[in-house]
C-alpha atoms as a PDB file:
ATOM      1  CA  UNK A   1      72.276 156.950 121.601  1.00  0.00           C
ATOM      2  CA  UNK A   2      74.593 153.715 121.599  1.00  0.00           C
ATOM      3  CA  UNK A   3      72.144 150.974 118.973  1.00  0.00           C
ATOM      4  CA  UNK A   4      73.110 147.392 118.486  1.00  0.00           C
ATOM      5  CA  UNK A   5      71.334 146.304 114.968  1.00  0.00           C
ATOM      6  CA  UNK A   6      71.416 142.352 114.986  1.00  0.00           C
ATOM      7  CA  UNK A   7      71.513 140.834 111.272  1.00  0.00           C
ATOM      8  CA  UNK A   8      73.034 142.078 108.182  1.00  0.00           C
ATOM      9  CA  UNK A   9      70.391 141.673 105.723  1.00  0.00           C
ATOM     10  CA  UNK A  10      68.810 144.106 103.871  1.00  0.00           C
ATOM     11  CA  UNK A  11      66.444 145.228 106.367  1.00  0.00           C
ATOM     12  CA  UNK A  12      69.183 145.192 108.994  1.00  0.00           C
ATOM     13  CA  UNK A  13      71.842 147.191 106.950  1.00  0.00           C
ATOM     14  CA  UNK A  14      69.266 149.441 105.814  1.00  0.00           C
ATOM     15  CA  UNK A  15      67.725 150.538 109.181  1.00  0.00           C
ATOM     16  CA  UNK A  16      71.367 151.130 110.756  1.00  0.00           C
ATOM     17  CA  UNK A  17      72.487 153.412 107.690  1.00  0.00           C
ATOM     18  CA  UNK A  18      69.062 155.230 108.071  1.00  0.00           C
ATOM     19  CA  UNK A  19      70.485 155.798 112.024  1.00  0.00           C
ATOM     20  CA  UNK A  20      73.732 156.005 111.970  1.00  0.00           C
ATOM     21  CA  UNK A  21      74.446 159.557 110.893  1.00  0.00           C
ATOM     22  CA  UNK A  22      72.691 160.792 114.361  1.00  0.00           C
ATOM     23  CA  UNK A  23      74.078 157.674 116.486  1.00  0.00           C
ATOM     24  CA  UNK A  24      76.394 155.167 117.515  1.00  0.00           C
ATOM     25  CA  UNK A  25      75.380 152.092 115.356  1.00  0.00           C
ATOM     26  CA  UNK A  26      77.117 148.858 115.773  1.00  0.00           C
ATOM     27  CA  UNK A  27      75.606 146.258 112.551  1.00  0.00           C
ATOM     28  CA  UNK A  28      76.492 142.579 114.076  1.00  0.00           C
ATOM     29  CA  UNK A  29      76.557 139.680 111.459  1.00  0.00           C
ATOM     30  CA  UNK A  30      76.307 135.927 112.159  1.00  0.00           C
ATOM     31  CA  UNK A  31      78.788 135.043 109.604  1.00  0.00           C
ATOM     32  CA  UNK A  32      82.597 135.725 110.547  1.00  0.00           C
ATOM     33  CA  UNK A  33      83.139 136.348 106.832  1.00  0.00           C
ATOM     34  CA  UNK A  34      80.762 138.594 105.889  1.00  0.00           C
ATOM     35  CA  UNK A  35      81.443 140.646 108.728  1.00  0.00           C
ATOM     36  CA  UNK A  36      85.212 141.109 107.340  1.00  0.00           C
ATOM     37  CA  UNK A  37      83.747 141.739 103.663  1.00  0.00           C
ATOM     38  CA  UNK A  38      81.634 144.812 104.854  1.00  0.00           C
ATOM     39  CA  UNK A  39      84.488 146.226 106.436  1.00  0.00           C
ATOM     40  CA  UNK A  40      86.416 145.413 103.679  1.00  0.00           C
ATOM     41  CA  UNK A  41      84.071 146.590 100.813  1.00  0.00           C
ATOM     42  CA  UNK A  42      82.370 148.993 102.807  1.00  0.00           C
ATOM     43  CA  UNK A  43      79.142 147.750 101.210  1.00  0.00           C
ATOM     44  CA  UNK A  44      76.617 145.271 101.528  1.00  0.00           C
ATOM     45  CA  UNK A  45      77.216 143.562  98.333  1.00  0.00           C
ATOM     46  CA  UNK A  46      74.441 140.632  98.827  1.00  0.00           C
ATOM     47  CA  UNK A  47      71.610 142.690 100.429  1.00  0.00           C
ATOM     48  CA  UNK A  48      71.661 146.151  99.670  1.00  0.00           C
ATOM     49  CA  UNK A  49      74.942 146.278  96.043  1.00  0.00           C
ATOM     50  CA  UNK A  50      75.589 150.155  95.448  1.00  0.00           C
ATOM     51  CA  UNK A  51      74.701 151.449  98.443  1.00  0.00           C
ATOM     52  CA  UNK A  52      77.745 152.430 100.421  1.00  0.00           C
ATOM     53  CA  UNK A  53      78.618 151.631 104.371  1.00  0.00           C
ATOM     54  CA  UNK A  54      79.785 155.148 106.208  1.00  0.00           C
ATOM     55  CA  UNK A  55      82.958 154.840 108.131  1.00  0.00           C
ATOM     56  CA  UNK A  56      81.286 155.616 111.138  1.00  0.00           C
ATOM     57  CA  UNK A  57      79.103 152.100 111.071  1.00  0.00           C
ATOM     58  CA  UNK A  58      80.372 149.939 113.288  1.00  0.00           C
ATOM     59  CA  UNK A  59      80.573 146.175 112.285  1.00  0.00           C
ATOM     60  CA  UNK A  60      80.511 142.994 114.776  1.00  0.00           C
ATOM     61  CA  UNK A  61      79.970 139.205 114.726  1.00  0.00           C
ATOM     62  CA  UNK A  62      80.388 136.157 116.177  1.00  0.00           C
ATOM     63  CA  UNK A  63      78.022 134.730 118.608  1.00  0.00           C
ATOM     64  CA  UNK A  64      75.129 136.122 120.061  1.00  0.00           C
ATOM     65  CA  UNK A  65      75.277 136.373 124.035  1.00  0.00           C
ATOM     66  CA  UNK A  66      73.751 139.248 126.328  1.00  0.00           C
ATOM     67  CA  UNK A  67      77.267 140.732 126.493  1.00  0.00           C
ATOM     68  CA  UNK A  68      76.894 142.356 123.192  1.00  0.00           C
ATOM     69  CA  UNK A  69      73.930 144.129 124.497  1.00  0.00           C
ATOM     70  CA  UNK A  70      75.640 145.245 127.651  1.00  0.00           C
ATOM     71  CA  UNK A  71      76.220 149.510 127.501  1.00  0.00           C
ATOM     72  CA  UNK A  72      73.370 149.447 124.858  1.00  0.00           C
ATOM     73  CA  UNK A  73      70.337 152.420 125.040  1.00  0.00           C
ATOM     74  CA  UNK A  74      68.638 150.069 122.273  1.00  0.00           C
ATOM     75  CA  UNK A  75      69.029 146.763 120.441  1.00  0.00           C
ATOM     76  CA  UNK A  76      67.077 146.017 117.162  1.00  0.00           C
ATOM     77  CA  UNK A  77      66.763 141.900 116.289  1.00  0.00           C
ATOM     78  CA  UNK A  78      67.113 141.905 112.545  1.00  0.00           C
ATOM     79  CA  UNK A  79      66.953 138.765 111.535  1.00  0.00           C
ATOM     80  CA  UNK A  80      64.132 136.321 109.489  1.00  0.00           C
ATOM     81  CA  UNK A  81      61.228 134.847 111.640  1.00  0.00           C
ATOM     82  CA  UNK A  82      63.400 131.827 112.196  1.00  0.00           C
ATOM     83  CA  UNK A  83      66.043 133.206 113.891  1.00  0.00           C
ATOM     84  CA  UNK A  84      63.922 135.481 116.180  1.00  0.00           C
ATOM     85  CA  UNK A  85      63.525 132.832 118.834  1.00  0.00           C
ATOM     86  CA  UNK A  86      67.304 131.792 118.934  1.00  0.00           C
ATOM     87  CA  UNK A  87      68.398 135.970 119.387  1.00  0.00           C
ATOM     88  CA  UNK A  88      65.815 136.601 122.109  1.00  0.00           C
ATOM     89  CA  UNK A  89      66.832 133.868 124.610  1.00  0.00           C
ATOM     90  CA  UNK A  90      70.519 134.649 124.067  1.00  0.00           C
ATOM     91  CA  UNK A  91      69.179 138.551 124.980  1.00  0.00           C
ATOM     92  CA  UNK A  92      66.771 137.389 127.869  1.00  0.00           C
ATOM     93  CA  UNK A  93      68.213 139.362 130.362  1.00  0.00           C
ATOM     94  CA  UNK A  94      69.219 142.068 128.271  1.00  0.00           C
ATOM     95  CA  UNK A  95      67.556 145.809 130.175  1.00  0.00           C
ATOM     96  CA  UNK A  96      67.785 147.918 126.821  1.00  0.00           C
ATOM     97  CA  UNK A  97      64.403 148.361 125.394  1.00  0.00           C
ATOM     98  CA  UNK A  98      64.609 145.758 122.312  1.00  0.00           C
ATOM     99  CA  UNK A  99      62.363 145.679 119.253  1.00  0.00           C
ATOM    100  CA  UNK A 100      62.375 142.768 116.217  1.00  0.00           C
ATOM    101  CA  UNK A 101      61.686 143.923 112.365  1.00  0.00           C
ATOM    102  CA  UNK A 102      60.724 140.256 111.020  1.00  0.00           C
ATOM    103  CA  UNK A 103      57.181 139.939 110.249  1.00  0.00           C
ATOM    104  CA  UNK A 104      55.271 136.648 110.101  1.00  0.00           C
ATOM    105  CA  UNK A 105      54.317 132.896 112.393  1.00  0.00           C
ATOM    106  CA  UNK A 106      56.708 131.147 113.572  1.00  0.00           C
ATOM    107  CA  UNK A 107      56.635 128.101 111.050  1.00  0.00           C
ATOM    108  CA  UNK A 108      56.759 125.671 114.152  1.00  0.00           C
ATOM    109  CA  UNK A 109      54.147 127.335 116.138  1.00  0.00           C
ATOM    110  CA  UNK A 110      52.215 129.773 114.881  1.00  0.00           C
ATOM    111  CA  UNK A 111      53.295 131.892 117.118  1.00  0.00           C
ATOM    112  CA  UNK A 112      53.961 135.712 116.592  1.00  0.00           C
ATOM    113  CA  UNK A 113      57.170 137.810 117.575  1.00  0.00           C
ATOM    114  CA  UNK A 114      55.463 139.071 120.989  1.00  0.00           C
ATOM    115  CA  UNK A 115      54.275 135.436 121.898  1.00  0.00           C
ATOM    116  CA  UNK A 116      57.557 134.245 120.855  1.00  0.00           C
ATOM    117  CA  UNK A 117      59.163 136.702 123.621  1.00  0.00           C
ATOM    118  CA  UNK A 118      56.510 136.097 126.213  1.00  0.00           C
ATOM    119  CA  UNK A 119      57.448 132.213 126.344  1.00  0.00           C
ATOM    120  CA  UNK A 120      61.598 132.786 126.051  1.00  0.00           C
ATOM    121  CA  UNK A 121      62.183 136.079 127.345  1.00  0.00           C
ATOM    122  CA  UNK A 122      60.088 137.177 129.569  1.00  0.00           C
ATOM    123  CA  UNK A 123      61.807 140.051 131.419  1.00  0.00           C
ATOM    124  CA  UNK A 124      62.586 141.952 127.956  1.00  0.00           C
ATOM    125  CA  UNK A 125      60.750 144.921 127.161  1.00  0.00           C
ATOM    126  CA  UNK A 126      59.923 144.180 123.691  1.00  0.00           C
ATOM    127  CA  UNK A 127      58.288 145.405 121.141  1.00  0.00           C
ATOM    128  CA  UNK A 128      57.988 145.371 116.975  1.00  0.00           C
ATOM    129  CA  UNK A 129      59.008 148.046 114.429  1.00  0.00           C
ATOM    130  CA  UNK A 130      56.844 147.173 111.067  1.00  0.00           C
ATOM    131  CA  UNK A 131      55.193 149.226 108.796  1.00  0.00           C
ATOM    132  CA  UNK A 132      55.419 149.586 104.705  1.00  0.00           C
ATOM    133  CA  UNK A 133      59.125 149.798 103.934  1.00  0.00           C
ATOM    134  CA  UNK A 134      61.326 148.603 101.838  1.00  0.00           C
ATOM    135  CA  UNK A 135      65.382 148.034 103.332  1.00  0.00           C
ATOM    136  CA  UNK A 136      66.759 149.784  99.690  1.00  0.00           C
ATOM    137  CA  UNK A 137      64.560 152.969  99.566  1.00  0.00           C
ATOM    138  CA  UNK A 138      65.175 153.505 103.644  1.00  0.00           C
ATOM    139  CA  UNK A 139      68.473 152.686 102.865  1.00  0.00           C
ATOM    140  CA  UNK A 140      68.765 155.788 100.404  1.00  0.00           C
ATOM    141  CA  UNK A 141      67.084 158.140 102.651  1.00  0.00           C
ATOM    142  CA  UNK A 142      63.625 157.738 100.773  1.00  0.00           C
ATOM    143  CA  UNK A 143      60.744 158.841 102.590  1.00  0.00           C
ATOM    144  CA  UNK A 144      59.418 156.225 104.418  1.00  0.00           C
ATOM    145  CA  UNK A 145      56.729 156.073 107.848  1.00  0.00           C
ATOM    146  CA  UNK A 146      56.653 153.085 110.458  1.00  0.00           C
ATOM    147  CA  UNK A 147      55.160 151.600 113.315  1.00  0.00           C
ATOM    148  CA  UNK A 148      57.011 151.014 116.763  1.00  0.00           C
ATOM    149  CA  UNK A 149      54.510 148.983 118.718  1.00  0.00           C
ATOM    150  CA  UNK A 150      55.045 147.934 121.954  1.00  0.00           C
ATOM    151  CA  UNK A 151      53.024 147.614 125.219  1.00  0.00           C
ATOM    152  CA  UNK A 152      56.456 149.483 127.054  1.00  0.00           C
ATOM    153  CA  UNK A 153      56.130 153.015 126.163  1.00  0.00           C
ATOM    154  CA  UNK A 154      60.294 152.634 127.001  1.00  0.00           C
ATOM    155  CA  UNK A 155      60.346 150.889 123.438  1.00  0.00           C
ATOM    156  CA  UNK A 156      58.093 153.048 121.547  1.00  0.00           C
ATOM    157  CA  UNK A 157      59.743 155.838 122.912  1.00  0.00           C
ATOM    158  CA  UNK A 158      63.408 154.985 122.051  1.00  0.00           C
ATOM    159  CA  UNK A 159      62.448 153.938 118.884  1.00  0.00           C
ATOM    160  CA  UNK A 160      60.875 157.063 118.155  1.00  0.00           C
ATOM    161  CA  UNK A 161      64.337 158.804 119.892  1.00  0.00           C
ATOM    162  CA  UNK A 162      66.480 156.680 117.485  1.00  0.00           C
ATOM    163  CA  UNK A 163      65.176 156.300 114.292  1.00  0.00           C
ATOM    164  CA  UNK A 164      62.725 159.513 113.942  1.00  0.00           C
ATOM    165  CA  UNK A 165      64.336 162.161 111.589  1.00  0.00           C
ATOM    166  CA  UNK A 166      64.090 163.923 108.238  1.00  0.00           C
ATOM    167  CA  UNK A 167      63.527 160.961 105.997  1.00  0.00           C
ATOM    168  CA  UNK A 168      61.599 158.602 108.560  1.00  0.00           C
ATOM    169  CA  UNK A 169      58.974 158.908 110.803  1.00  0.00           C
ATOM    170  CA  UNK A 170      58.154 156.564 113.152  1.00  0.00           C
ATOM    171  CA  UNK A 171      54.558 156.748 115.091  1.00  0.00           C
ATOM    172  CA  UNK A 172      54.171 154.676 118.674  1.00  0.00           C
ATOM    173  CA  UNK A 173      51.767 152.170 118.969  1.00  0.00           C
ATOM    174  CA  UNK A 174      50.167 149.968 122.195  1.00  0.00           C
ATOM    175  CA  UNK A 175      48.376 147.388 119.872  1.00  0.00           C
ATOM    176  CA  UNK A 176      51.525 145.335 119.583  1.00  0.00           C
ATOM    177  CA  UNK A 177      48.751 142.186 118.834  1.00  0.00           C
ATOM    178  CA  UNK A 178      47.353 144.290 115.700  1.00  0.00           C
ATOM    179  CA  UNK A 179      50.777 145.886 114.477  1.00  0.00           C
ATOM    180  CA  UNK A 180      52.019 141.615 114.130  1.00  0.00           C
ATOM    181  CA  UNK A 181      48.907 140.529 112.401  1.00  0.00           C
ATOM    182  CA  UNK A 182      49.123 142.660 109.986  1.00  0.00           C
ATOM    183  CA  UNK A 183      52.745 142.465 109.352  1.00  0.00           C
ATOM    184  CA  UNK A 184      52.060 138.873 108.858  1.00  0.00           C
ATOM    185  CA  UNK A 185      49.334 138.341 107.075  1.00  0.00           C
ATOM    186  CA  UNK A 186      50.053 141.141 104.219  1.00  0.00           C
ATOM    187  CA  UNK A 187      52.947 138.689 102.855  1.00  0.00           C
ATOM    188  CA  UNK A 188      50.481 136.190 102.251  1.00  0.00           C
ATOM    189  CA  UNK A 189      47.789 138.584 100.702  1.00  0.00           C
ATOM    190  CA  UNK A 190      50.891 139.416  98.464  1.00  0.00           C
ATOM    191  CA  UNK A 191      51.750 136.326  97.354  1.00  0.00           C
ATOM    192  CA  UNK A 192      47.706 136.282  95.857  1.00  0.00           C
ATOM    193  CA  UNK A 193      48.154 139.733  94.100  1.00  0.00           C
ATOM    194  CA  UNK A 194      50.900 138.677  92.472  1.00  0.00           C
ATOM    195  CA  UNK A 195      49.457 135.890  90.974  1.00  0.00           C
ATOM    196  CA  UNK A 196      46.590 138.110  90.185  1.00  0.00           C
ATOM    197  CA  UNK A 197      48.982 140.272  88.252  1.00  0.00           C
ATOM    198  CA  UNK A 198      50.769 137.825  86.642  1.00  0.00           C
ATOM    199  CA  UNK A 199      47.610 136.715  85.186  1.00  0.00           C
ATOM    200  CA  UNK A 200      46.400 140.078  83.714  1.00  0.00           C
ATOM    201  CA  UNK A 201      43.537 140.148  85.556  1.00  0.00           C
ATOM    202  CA  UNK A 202      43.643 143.531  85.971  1.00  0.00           C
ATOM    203  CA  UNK A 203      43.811 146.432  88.224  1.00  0.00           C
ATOM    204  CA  UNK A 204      39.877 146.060  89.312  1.00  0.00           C
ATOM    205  CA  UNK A 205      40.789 142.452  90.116  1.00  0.00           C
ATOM    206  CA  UNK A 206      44.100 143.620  92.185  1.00  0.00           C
ATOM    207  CA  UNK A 207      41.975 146.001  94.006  1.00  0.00           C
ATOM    208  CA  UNK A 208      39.458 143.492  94.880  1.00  0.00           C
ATOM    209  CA  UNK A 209      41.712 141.026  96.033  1.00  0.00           C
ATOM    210  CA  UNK A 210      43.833 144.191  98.289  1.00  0.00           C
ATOM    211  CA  UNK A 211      40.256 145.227  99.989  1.00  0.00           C
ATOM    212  CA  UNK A 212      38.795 141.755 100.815  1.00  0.00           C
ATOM    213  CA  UNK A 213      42.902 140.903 101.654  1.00  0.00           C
ATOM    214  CA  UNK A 214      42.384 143.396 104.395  1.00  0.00           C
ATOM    215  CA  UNK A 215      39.216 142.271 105.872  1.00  0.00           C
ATOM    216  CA  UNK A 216      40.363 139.080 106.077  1.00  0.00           C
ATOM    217  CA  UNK A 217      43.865 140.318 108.325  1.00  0.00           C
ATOM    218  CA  UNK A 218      41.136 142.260 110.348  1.00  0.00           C
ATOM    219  CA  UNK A 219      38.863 139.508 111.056  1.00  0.00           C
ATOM    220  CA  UNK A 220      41.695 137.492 112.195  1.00  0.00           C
ATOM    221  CA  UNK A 221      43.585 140.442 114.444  1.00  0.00           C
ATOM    222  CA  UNK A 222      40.173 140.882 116.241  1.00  0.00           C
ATOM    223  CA  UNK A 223      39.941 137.603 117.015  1.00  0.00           C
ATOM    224  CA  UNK A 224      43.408 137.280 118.570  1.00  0.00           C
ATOM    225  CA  UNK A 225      42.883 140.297 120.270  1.00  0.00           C
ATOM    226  CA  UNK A 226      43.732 143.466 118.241  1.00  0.00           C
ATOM    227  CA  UNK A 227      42.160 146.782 117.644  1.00  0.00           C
ATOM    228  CA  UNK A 228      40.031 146.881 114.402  1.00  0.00           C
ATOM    229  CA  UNK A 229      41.104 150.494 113.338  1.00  0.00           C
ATOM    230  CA  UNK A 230      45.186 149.591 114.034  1.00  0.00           C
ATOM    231  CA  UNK A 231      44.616 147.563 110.056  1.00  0.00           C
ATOM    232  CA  UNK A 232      43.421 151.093 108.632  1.00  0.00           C
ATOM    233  CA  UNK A 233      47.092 152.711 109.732  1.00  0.00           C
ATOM    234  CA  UNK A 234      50.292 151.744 108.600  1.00  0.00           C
ATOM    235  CA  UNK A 235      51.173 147.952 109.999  1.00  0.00           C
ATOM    236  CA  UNK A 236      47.720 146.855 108.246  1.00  0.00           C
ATOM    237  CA  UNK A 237      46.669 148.803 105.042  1.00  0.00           C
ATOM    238  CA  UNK A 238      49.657 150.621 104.208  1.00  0.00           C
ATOM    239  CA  UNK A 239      52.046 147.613 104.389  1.00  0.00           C
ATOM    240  CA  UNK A 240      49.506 145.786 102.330  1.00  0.00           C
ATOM    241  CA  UNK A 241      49.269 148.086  99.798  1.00  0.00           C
ATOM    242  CA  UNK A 242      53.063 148.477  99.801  1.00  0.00           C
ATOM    243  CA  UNK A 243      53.707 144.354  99.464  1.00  0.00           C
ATOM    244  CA  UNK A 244      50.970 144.118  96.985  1.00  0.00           C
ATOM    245  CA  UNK A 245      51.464 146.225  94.564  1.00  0.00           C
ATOM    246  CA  UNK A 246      55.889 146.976  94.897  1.00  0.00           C
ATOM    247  CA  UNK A 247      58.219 145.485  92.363  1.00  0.00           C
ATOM    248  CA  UNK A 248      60.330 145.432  95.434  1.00  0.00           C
ATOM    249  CA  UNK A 249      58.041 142.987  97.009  1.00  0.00           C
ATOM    250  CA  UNK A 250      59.596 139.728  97.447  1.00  0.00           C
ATOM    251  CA  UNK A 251      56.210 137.879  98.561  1.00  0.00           C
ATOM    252  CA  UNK A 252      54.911 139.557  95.083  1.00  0.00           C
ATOM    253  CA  UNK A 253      57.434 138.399  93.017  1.00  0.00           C
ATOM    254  CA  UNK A 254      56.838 134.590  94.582  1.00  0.00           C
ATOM    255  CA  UNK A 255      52.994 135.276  92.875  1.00  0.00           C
ATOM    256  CA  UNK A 256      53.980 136.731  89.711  1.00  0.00           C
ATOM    257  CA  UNK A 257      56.382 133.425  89.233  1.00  0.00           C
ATOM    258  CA  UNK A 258      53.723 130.984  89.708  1.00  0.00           C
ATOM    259  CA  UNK A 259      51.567 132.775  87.347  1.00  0.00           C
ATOM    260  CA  UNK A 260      54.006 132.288  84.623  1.00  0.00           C
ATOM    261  CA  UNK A 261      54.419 128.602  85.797  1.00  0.00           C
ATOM    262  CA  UNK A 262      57.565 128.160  87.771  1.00  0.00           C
ATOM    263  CA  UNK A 263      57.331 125.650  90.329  1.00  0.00           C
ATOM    264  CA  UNK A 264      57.636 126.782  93.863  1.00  0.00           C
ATOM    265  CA  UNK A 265      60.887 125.947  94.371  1.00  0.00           C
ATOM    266  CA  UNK A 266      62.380 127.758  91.085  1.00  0.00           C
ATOM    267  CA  UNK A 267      60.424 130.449  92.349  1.00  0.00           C
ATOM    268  CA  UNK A 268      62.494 130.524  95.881  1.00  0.00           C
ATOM    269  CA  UNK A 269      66.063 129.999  93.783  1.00  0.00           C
ATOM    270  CA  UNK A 270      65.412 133.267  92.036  1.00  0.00           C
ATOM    271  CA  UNK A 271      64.291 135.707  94.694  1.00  0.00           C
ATOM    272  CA  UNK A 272      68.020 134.964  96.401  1.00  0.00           C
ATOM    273  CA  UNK A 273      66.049 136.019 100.148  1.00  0.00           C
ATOM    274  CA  UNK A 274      63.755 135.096 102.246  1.00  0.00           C
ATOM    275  CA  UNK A 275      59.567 135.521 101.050  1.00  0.00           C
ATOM    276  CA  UNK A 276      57.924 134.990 104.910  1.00  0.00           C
ATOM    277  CA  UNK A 277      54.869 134.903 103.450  1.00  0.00           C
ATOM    278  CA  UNK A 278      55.901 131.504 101.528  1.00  0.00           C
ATOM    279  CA  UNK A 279      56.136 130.074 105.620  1.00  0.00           C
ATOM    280  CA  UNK A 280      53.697 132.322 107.427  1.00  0.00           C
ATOM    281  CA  UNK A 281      50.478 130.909 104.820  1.00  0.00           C
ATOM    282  CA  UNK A 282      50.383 127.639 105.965  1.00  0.00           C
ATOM    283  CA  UNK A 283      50.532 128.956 110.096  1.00  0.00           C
ATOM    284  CA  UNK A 284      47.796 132.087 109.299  1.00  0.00           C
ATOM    285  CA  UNK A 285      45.176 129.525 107.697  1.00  0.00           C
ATOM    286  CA  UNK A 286      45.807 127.033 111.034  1.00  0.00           C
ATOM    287  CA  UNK A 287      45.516 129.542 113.780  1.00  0.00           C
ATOM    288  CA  UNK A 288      42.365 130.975 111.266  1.00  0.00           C
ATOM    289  CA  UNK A 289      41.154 127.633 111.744  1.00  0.00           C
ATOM    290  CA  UNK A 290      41.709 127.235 115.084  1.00  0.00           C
ATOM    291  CA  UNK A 291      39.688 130.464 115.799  1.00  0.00           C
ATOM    292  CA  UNK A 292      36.722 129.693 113.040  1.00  0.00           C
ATOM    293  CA  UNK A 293      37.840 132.565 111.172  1.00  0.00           C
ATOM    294  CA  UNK A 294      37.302 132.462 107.214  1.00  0.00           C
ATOM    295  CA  UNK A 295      39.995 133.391 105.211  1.00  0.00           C
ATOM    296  CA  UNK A 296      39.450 132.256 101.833  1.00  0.00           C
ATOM    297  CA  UNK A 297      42.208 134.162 100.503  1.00  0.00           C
ATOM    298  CA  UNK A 298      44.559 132.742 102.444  1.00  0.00           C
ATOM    299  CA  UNK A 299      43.235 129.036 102.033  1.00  0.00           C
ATOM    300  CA  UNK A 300      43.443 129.647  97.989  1.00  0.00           C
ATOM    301  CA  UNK A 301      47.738 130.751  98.644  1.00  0.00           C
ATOM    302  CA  UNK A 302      47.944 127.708 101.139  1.00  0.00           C
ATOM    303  CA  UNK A 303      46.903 125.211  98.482  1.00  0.00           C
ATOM    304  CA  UNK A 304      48.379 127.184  95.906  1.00  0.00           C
ATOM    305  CA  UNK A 305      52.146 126.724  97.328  1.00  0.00           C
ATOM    306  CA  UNK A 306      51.179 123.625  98.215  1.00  0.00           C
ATOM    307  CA  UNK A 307      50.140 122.303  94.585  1.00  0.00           C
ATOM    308  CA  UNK A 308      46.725 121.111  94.846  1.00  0.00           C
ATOM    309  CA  UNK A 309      45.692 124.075  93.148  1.00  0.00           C
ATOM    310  CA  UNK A 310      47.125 125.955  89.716  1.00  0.00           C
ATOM    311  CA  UNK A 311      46.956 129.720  89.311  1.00  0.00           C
ATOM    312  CA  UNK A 312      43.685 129.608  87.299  1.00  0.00           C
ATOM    313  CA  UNK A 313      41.824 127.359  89.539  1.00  0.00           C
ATOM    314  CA  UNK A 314      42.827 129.462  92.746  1.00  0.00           C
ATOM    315  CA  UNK A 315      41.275 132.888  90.977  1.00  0.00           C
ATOM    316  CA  UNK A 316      38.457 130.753  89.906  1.00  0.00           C
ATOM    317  CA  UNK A 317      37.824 129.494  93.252  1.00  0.00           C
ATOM    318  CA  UNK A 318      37.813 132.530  94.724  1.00  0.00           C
ATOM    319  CA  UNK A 319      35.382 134.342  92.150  1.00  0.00           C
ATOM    320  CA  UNK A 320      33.101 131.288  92.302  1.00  0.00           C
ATOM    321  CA  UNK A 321      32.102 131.971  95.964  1.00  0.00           C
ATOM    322  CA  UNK A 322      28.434 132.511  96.879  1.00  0.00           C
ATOM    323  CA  UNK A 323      27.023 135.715  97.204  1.00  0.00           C
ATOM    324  CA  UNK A 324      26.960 137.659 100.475  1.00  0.00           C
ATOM    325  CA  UNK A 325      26.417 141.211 101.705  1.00  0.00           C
ATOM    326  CA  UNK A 326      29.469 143.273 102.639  1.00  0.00           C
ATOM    327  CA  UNK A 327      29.825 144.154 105.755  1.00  0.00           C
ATOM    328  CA  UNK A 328      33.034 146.255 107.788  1.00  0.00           C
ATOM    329  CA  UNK A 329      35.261 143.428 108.306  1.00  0.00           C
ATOM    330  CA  UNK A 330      32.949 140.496 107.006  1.00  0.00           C
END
């Protein structure tokens, strides 16, 4: 198979090492001159240091157009949430099954990647490859298990064709609605275990916060039209548990900083990469709101990054709510 992997992040880099030593991987970058230093270094010294680029990895940039798609069997959009709207209208016409890896709302919006697609391209038979995964440890051939969710069984099935091997496994999925949620909505539940951690509140609070995390991304994928059971697989509880508890986890890290009492900001400067879940909180608690879905969780993070609350009054918030029954998904 001929794949086109567009963005040269970590997630990017990672995913076309993971498939290049079965196919024809061509990694495009934005940037002119970072393009030239992976050929040059053959390594991704910003994204993924130590891990080296194979001769056979093809590298590209400049800008993005449906030519570069042209002779494609498969082209993965591997860039931030921000950029996804920008790469799929250059690619609206583009007849190779096409999948995106960012996870999150559109800050603008609200929007997720499928809606995103449905109002600039159209035609494209699109889909989302998410799941618990970090870019390093698929990077290094570390087991690792995904989600390619699509309503085109075309995309499911070339992801499965492409990427499906020793060290990954990738399972199809029709509940492209579900798959997004969850994607989404874990970075902001991660944000809240982080703090939770960097509090020493323990591992009976982290587990509270992971299980009532997860009802809350259910509730909300219901309402927008998901399937209830696609949150216990791996696009709901497994990337949750993965972002929540990883020292890998960027959207953790974010938490564990305002614990110890760096301002937002200083918190950003140090992570060095994008934390969607610092820019999908604020869109989850409005289209929550929109729907009359509670999400206390996620109200706590919003005000939380916002600065109307501190660390200790966000825990004490939450733990101060009145009593209820649980119920599946209440």
């Amino acid at each position: 198979m001929k794949l086109l992997v567009l963005g040269a992040g970590a997630w990017g880099t990672g995913l076309a090492l993971s498939a290049c030593g079965r196919h024809t991987v061509t990694l495009w970058a934005r940037d002119q001159a970072q393009a030239a230093a992976l050929q040059q270094q053959h390594e991704n010294r910003r994204y993924l240091p130590g891990v080296p680029l194979p001769a056979t990895l093809r590298i590209a940039a400049g800008t993005p157009s449906g030519e570069l798609a042209i002779g494609q069997d498969l082209v993965i959009v591997a860039t931030p949430m921000a950029g996804l709207r920008a790469l799929l209208g250059a690619l609206a016409d583009c007849r190779a099954p096409l999948a995106w890896l960012c996870k999150g709302f559109e800050a603008d919006t609200g929007l997720l990647g499928h809606e995103i697609q449905a109002e600039v391209a159209p035609r494209l038979a699109g889909g989302v490859l998410t799941g618990p995964s970090f870019a390093l440890e698929v990077a290094r051939g570390q087991p690792t298990a995904l989600v390619a969710a699509s309503a085109h069984a075309e995309v499911r099935d070339a992801l499965v064709e492409a990427l499906h091997g020793p060290a990954l496994r990738v399972y199809g999925n029709d509940d492209i609605v579900g798959a997004e949620v969850g994607g989404a909505v874990k970075n902001v539940l991660a944000i809240a275990t982080g703090l939770c951690d960097g509090l020493s509140l323990g591992f009976n609070a982290r587990a509270a916060l992971v299980t009532r995390g997860l009802a809350e991304m259910t509730r909300l994928g219901v309402a927008l039209g998901a399937r209830a059971q696609t949150f216990m697989g791996l696009s709901g509880l497994g990337d949750l548990v993965l972002t929540a508890t990883g020292d890998l986890s960027r959207n953790r890290k974010v938490g564990l900083l305002l614990a110890q009492g760096r301002s937002l900001q200083q918190a950003l400067d140090s992570l060095g990469h994008v934390a969607e879940g610092v820019y999908s909180a604020r869109t989850v608690a409005a289209r929550a709101a929109r729907l009359k879905i509670e999400m206390p969780i996620t109200q706590s993070v919003v005000e939380l990054l916002d600065g109307r609350l501190a660390p200790e009054q966000a825990v004490a918030r939450l733990m101060g709510r009145d009593p209820t029954a649980e119920m599946p998904w209440q």
